[in-house]
C-alpha atoms as a PDB file:
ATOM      1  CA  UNK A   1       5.595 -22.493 -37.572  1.00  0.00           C
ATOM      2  CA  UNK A   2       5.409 -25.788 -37.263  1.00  0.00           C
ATOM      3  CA  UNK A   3       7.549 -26.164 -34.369  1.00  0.00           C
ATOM      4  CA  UNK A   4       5.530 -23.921 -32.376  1.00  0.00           C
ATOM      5  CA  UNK A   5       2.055 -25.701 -32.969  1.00  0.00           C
ATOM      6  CA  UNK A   6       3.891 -28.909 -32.098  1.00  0.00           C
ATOM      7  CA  UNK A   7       5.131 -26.964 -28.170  1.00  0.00           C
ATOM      8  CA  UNK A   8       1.330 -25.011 -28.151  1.00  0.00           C
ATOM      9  CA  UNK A   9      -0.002 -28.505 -28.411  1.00  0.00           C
ATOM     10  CA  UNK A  10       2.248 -29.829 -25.713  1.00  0.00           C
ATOM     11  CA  UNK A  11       2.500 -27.077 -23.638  1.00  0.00           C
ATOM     12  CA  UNK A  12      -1.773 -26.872 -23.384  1.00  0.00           C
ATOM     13  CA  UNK A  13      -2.467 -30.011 -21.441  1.00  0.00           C
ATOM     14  CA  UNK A  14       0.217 -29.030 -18.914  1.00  0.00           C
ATOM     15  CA  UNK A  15      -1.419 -25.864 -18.442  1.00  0.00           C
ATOM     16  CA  UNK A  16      -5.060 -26.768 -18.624  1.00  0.00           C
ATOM     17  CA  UNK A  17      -4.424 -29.420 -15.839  1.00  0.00           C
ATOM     18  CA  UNK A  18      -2.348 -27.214 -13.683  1.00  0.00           C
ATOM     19  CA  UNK A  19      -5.332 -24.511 -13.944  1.00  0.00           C
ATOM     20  CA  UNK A  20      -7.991 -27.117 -12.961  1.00  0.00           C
ATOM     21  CA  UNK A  21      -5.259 -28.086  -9.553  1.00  0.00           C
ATOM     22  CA  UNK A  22      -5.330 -24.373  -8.320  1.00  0.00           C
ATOM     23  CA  UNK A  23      -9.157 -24.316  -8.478  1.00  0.00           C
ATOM     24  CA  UNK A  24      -9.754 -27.623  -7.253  1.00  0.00           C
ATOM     25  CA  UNK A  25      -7.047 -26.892  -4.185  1.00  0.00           C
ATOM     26  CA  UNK A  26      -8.517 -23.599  -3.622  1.00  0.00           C
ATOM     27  CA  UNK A  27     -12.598 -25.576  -2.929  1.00  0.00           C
ATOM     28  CA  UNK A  28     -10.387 -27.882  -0.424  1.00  0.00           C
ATOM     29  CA  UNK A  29      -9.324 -24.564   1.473  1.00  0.00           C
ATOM     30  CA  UNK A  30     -12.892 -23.315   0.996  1.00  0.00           C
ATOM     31  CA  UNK A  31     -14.161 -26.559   2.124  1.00  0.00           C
ATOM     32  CA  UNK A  32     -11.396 -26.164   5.379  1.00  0.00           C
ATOM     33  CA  UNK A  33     -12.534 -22.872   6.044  1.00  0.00           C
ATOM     34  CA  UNK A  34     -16.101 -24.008   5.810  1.00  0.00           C
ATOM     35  CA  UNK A  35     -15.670 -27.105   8.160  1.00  0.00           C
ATOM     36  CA  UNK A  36     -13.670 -25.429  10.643  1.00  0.00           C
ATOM     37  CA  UNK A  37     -16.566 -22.161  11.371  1.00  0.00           C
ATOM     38  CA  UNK A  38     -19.519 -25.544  11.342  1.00  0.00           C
ATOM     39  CA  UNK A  39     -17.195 -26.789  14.487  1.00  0.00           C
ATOM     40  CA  UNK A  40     -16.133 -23.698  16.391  1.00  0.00           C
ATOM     41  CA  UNK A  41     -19.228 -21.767  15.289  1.00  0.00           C
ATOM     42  CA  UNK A  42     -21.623 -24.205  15.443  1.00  0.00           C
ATOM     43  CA  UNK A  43     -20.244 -25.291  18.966  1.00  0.00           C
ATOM     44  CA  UNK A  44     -20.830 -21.529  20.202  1.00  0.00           C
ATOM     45  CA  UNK A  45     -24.240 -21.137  19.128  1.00  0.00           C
ATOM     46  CA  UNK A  46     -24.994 -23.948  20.857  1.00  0.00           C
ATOM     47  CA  UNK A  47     -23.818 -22.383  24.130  1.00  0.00           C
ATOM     48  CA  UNK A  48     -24.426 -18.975  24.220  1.00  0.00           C
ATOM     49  CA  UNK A  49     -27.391 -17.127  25.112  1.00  0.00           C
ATOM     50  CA  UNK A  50     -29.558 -15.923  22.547  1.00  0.00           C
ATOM     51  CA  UNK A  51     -29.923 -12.811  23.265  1.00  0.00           C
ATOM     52  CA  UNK A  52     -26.309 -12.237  23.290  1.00  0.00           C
ATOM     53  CA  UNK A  53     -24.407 -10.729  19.998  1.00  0.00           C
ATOM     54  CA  UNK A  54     -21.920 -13.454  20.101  1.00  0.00           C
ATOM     55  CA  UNK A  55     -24.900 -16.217  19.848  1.00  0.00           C
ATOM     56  CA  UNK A  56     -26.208 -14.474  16.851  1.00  0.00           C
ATOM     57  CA  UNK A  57     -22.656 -14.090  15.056  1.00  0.00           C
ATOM     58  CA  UNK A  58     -21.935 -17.629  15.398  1.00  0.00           C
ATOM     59  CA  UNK A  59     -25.521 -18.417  14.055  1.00  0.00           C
ATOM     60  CA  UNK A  60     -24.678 -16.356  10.920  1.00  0.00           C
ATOM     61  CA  UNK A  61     -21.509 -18.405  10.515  1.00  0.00           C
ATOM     62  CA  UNK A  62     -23.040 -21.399  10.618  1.00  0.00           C
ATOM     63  CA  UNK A  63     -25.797 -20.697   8.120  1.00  0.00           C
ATOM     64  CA  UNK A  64     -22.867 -18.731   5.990  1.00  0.00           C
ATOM     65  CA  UNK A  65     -20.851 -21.864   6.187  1.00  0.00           C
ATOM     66  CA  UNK A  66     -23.460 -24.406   5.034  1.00  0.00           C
ATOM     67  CA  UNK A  67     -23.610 -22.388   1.907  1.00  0.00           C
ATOM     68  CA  UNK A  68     -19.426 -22.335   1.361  1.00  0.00           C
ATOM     69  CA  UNK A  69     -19.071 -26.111   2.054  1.00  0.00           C
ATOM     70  CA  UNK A  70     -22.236 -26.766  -0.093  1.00  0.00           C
ATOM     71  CA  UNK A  71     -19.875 -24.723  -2.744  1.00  0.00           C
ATOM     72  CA  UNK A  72     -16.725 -26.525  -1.841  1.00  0.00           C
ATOM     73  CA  UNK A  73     -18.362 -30.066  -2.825  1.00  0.00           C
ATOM     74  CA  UNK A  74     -20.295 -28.912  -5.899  1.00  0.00           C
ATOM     75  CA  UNK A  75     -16.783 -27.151  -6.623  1.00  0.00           C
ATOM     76  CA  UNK A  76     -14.457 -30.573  -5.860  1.00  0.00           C
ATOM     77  CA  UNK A  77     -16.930 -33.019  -7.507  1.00  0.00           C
ATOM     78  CA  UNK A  78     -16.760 -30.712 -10.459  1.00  0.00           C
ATOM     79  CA  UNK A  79     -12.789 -31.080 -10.447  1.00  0.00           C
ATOM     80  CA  UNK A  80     -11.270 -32.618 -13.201  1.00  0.00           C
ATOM     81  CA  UNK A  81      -7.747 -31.942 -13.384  1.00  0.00           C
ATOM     82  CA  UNK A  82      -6.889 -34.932 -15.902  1.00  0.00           C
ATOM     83  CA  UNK A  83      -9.704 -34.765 -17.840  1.00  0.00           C
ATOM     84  CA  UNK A  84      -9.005 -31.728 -19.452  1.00  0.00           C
ATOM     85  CA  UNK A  85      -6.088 -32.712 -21.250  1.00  0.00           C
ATOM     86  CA  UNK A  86      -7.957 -32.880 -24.565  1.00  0.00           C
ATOM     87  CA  UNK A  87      -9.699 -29.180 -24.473  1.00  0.00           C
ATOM     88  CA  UNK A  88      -8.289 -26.891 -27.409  1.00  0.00           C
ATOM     89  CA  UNK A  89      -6.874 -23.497 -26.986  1.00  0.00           C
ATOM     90  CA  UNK A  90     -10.277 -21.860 -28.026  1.00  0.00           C
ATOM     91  CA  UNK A  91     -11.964 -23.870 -24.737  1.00  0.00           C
ATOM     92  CA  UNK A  92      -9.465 -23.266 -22.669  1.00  0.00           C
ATOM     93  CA  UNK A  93      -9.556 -19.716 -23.072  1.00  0.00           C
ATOM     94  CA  UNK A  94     -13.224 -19.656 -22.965  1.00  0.00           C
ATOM     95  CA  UNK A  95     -12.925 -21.248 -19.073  1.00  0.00           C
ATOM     96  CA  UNK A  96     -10.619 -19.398 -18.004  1.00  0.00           C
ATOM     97  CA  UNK A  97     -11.832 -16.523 -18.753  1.00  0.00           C
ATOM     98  CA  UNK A  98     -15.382 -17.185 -17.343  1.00  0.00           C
ATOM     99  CA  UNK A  99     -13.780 -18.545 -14.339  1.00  0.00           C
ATOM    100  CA  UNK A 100     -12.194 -14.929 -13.796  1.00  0.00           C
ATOM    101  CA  UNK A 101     -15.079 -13.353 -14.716  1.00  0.00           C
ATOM    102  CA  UNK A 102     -16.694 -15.323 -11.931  1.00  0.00           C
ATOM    103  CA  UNK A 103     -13.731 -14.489  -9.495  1.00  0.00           C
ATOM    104  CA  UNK A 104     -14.337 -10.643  -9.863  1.00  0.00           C
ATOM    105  CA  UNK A 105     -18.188 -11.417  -9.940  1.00  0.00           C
ATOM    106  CA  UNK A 106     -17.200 -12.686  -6.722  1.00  0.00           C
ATOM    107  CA  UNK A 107     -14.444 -10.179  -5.393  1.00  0.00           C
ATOM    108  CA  UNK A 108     -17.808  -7.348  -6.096  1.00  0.00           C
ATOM    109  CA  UNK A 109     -19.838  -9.295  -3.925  1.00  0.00           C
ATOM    110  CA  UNK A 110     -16.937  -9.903  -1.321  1.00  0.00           C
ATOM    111  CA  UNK A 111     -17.046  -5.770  -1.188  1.00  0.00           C
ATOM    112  CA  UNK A 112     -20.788  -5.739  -0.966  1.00  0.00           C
ATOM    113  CA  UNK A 113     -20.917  -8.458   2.082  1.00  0.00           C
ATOM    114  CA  UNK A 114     -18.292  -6.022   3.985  1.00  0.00           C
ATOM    115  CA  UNK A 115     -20.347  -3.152   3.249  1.00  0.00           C
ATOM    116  CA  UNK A 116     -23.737  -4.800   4.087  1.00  0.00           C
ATOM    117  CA  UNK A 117     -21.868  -5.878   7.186  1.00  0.00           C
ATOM    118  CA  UNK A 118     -20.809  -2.003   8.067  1.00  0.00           C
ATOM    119  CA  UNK A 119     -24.589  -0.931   7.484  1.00  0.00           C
ATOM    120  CA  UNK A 120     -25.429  -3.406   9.923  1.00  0.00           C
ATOM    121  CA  UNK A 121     -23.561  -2.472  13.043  1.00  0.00           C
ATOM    122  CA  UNK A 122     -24.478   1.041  12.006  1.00  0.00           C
ATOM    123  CA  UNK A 123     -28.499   0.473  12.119  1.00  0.00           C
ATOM    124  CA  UNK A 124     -27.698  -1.763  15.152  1.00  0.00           C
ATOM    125  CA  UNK A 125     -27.563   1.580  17.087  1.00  0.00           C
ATOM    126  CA  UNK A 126     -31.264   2.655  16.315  1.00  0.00           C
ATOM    127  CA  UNK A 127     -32.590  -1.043  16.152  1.00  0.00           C
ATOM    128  CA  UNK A 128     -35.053  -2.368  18.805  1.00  0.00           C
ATOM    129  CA  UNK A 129     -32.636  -5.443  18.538  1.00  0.00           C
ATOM    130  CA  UNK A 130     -29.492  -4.202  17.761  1.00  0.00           C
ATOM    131  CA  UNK A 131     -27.188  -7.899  19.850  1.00  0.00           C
ATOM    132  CA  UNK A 132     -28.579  -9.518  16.181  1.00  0.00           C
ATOM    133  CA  UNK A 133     -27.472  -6.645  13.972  1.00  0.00           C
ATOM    134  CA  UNK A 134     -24.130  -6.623  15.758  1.00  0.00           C
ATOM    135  CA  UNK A 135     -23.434  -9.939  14.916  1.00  0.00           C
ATOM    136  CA  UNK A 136     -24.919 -10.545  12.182  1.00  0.00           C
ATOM    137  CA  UNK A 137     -22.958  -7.441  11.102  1.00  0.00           C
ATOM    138  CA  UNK A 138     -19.737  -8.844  12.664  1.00  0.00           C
ATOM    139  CA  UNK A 139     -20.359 -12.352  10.865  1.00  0.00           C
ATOM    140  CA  UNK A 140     -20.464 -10.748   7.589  1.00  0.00           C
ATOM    141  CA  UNK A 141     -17.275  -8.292   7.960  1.00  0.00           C
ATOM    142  CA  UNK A 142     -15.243 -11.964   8.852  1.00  0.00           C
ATOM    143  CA  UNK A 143     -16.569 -14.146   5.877  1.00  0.00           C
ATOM    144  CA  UNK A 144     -16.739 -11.131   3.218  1.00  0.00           C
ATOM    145  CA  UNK A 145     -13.161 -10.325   4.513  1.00  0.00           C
ATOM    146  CA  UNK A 146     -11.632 -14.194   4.663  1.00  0.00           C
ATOM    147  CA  UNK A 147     -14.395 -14.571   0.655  1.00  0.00           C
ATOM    148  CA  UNK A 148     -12.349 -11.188  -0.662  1.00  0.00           C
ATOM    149  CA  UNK A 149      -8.619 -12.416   0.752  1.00  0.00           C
ATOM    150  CA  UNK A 150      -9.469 -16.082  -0.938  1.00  0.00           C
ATOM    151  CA  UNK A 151     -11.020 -14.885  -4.250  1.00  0.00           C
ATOM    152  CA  UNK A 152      -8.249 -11.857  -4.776  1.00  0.00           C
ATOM    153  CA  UNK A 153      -5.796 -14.371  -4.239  1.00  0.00           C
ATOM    154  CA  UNK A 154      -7.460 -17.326  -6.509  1.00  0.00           C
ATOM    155  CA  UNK A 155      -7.430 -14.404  -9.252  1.00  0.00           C
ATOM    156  CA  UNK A 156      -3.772 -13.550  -8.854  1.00  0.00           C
ATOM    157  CA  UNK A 157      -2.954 -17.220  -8.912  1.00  0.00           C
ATOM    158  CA  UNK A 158      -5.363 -18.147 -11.820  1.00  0.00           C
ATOM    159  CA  UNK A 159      -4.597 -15.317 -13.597  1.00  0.00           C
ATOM    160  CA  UNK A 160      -1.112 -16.153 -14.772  1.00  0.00           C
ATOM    161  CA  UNK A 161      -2.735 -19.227 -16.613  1.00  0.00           C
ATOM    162  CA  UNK A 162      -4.092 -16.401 -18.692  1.00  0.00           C
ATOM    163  CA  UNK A 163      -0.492 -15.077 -19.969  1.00  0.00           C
ATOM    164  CA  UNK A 164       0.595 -18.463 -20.163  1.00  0.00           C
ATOM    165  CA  UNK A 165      -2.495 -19.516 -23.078  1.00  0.00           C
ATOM    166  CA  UNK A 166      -1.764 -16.273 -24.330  1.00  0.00           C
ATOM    167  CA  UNK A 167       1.397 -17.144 -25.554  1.00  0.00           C
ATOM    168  CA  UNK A 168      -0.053 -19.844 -27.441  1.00  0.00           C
ATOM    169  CA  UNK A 169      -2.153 -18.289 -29.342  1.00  0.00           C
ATOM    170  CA  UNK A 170       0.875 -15.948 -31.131  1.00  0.00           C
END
């Protein structure tokens, strides 16, 4: 019994600071995807016409992109892989199992974005402006399809922390 406190105990910093790398890796890809539609889409808008579908689906990228870096920062400054050497088994339970709860929170509105996205480009065809449904709609099927890719995988890779604490707890 005692032998297996002693490896929970030094098995639980290992694991609460690899959790905290995967998250804080996943806001730099986040923050990468972000940066990289701000240039290329924000470019684009820029130089398109704006009565043209493609100006409009860059300007939802842009505005869709603010939001995701805005995320990424909040979600890197929040980082603290070596500071959460010291959380017990009960805490680190607790966060990571609100951070998947989150992650499917997320993965539902991933699904809603694509179908919002669909309903779009369909009421494009009866729309007195249907160039800003279509790429508004457009906009929304690329960053609810890269959000569900990047949040399904986060899960799967978080999610094996999960297992991992509980072990400890046996």
């Amino acid at each position: 019994m005692a032998s297996t406190l002693l490896l929970a105990t030094a098995a639980l910093p290992a694991i609460n600071q690899a959790r905290e790398l995967v998250a804080e890796r996943a806001m730099a890809v986040l923050g990468g995807w972000a940066l990289l539609n701000l240039l290329v889409s924000g470019y684009f808008v820029a130089r398109t016409d704006a009565r043209t579908m493609p100006h409009h689906f860059h300007l939802m990228n842009v505005g869709w992109n603010v939001v995701n870096l805005l995320l990424a920062v909040v979600g890197l400054l929040r980082a603290n892989p070596y500071g959460v050497g010291n959380l017990t088994l009960a805490d680190s339970l607790t966060a990571q199992f609100n951070f998947e709860k989150l992650l499917v929170l997320n993965l539902g509105l991933d699904v809603a974005y694509l179908c919002i996205g669909s309903w779009l480009q369909a009421r494009a065809a009866t729309d007195s402006k249907p160039v800003r449904l279509l790429g508004f709609g457009r906009s929304l099927w690329l960053q609810g399809g890269f959000l569900l890719l990047f949040d399904s995988g986060l899960y799967l890779l978080y999610h094996r922390f999960a297992a991992q604490l509980l072990q400890l707890v046996g």
